[in-house]
C-alpha atoms as a PDB file:
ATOM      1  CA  UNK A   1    -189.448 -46.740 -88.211  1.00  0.00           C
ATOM      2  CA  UNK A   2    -189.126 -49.657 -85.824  1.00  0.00           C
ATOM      3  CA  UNK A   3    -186.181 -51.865 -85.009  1.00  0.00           C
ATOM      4  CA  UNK A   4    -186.564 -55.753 -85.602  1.00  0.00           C
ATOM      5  CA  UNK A   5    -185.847 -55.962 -82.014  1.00  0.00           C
ATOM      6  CA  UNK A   6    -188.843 -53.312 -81.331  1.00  0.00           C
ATOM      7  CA  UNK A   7    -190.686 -55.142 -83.539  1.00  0.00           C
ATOM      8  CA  UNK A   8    -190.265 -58.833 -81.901  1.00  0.00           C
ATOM      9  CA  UNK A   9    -190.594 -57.664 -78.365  1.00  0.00           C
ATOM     10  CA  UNK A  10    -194.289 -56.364 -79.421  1.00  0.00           C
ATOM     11  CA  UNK A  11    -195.179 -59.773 -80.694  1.00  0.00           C
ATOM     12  CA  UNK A  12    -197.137 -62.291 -78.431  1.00  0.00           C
ATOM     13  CA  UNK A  13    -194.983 -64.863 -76.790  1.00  0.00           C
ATOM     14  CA  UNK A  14    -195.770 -67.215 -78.252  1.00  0.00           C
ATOM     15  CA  UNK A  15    -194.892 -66.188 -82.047  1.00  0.00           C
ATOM     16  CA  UNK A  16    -191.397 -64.183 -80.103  1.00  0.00           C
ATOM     17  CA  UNK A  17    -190.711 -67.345 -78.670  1.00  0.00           C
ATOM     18  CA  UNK A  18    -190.919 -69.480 -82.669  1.00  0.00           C
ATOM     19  CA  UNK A  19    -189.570 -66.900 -84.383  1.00  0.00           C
ATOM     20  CA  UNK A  20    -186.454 -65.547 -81.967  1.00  0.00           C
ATOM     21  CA  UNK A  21    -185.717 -69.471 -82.166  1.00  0.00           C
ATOM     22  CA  UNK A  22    -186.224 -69.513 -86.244  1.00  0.00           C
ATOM     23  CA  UNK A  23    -184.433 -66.598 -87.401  1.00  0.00           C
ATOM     24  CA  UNK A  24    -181.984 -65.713 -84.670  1.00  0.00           C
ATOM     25  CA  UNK A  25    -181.121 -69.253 -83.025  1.00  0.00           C
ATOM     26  CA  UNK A  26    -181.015 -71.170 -86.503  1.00  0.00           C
ATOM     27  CA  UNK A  27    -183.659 -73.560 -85.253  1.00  0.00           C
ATOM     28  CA  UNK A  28    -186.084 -76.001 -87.535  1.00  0.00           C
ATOM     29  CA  UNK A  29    -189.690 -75.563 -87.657  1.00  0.00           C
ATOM     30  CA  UNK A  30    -189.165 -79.524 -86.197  1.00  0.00           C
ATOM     31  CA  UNK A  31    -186.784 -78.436 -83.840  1.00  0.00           C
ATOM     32  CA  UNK A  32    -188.932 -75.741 -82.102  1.00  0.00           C
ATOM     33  CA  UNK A  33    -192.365 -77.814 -81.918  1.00  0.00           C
ATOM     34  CA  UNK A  34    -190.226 -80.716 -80.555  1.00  0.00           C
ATOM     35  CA  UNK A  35    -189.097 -78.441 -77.547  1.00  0.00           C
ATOM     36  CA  UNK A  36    -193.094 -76.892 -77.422  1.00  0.00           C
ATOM     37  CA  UNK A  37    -194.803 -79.479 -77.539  1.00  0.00           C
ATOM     38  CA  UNK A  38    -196.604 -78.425 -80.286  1.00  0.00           C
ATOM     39  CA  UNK A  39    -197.383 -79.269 -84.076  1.00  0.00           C
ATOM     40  CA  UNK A  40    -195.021 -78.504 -86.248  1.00  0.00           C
ATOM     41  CA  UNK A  41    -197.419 -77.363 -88.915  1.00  0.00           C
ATOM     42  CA  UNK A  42    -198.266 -74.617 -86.053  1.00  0.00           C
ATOM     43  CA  UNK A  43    -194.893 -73.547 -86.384  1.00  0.00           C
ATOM     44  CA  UNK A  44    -194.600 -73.133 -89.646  1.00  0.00           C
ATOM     45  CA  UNK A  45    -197.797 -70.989 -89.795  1.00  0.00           C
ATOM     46  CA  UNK A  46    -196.341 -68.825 -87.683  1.00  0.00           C
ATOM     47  CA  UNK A  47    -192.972 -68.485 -88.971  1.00  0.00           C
ATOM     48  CA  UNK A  48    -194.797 -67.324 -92.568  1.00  0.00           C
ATOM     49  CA  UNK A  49    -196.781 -65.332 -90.893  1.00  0.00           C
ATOM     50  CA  UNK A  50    -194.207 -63.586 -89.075  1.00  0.00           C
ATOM     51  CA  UNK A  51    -191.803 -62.959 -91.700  1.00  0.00           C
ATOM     52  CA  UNK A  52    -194.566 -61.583 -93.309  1.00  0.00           C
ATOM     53  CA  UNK A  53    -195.587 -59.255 -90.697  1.00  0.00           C
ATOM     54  CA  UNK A  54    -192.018 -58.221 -89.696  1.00  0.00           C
ATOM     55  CA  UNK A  55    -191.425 -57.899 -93.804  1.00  0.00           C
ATOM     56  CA  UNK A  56    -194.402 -55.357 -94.254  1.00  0.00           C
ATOM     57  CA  UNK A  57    -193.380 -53.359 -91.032  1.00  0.00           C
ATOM     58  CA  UNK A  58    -189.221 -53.304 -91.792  1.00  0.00           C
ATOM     59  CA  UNK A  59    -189.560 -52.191 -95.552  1.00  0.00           C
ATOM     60  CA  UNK A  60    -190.148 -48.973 -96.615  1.00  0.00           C
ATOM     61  CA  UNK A  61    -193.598 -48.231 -98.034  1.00  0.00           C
END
């Protein structure tokens, strides 16, 4: 089984990047398109569909 940190560093940057700041840093969906530059629903997407992806990996099956 994989580590979250195994897990995260095989993401694209992009989705490390939103959700290292999300789920480790305590940062807003707001917060972390502000400092992108990007739209926040963007961010959102890919917080759900990280914690989704990360979910199905982490738990057993």
């Amino acid at each position: 089984m994989s580590t979250l940190a195994q897990l995260l560093a095989s993401l694209p940057e992009e989705q490390r990047v939103i959700l290292t700041a999300h789920y480790l840093r305590g940062k807003s969906a707001a917060e972390i398109a502000g400092t992108l530059g990007v739209p926040q629903k963007s961010v959102e997407n890919i917080i759900a569909i990280g914690k989704s992806e990360l979910l199905k990996a982490l738990l057993p099956k």
